[in-house]
N, C-alpha and C. Protein backbone atom coordinates (compact mmCIF):
# COMPACT_ATOMS: atom_id res chain seq x y z
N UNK A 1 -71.39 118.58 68.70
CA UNK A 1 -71.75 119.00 67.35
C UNK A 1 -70.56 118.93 66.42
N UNK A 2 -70.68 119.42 65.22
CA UNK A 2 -69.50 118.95 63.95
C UNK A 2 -69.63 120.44 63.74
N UNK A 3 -67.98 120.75 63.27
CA UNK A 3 -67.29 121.89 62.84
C UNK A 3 -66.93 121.76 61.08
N UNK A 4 -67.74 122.63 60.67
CA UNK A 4 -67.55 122.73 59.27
C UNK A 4 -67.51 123.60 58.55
N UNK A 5 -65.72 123.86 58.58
CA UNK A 5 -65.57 125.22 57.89
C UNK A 5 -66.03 126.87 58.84
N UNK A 6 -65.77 125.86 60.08
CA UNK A 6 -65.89 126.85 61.23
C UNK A 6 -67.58 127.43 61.51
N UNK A 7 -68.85 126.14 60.58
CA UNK A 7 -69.85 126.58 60.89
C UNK A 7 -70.32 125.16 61.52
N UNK A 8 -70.81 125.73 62.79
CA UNK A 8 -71.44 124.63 63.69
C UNK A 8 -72.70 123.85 63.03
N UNK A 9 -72.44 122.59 62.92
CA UNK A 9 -73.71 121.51 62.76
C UNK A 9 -74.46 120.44 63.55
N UNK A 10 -75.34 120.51 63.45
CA UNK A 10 -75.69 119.51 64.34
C UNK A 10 -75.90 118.58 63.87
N UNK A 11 -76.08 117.19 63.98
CA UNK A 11 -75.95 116.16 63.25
C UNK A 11 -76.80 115.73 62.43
N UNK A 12 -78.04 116.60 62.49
CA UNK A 12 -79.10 116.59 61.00
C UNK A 12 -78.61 117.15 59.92
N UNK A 13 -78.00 118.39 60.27
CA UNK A 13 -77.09 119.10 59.37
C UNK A 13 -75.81 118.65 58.93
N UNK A 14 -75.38 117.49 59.13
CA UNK A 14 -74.20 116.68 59.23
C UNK A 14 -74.99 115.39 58.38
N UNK A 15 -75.92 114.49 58.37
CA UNK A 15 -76.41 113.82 57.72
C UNK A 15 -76.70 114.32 56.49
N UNK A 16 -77.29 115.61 56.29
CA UNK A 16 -77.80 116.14 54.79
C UNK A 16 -76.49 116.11 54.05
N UNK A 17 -75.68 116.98 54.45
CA UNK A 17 -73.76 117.20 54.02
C UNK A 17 -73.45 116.06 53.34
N UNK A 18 -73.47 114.45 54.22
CA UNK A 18 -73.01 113.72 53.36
C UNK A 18 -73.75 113.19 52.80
N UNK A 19 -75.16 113.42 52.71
CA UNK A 19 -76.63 112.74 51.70
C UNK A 19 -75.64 113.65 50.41
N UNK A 20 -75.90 114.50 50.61
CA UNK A 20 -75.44 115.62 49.17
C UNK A 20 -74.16 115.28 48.94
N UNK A 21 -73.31 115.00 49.59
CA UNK A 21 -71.87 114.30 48.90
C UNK A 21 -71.71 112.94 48.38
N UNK A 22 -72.86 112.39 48.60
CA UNK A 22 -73.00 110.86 48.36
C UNK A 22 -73.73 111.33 46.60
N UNK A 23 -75.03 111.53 46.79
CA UNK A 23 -75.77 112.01 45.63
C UNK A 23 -74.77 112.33 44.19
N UNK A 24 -73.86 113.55 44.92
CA UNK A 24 -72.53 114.56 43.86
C UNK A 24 -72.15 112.93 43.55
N UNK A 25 -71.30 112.57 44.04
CA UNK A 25 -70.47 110.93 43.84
C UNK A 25 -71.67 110.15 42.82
N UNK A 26 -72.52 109.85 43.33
CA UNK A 26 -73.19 109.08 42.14
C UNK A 26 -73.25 109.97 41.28
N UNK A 27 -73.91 110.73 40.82
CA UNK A 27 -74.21 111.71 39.43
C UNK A 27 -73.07 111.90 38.74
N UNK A 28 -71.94 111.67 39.24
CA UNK A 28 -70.71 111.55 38.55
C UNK A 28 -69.51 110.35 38.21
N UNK A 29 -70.87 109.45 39.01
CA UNK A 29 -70.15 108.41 38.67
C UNK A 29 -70.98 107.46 37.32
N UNK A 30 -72.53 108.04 37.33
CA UNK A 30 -73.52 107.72 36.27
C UNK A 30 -72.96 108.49 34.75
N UNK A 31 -72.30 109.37 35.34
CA UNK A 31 -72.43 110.01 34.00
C UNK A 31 -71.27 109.86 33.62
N UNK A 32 -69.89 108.91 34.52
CA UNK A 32 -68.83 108.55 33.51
C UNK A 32 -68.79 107.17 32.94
N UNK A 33 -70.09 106.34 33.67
CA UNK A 33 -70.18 105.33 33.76
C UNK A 33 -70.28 104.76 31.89
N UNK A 34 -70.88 105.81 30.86
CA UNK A 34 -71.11 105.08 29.64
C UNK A 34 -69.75 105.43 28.84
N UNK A 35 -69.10 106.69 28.93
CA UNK A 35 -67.80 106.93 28.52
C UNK A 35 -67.17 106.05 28.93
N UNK A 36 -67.03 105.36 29.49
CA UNK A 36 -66.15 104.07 30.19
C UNK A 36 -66.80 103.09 29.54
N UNK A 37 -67.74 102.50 29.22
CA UNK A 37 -68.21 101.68 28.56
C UNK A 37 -67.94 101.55 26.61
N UNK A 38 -68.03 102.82 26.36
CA UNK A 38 -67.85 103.15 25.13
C UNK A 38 -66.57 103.11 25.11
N UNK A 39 -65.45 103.29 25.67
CA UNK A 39 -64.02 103.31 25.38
C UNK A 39 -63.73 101.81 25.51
N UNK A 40 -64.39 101.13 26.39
CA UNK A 40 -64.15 99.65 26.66
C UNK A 40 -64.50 98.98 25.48
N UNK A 41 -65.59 98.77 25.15
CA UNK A 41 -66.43 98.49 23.98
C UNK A 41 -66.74 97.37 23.84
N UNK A 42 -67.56 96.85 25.51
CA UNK A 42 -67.42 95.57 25.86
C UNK A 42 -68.46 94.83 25.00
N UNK A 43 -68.89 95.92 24.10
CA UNK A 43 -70.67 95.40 23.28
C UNK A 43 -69.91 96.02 21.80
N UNK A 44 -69.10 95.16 21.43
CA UNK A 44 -68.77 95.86 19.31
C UNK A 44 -70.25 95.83 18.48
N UNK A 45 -70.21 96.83 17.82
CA UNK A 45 -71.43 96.82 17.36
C UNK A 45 -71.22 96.86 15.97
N UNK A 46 -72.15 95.93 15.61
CA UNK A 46 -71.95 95.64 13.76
C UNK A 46 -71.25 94.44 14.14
N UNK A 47 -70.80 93.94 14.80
CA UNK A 47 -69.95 93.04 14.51
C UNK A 47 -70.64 91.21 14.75
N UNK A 48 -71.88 91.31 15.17
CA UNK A 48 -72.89 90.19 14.96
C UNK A 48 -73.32 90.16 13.22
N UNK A 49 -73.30 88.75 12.71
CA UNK A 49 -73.89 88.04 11.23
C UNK A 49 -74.68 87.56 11.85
């Protein structure tokens, strides 16, 4: 079994852990994803005649 934080898991409980650390990682990677876009400003706007 896996030791976590000195609480025993078993490896279903070890799969959810990193489902939910994977999930955290995206949701924070979605939500820096347009601030990064907007500072880049790979799309100028107004700037099409």
């Amino acid at each position: 079994g896996w030791l976590f934080i000195g609480t025993p898991l078993g490896s279903y409980d070890a799969m959810l852990l990193i489902f939910a650390i994977l999930v955290i990682i995206l949701v924070v990677a979605l939500g820096l994803v347009p601030s990064v876009i907007s500072k880049a400003q790979w799309v100028p706007k107004g700037d099409a005649t």
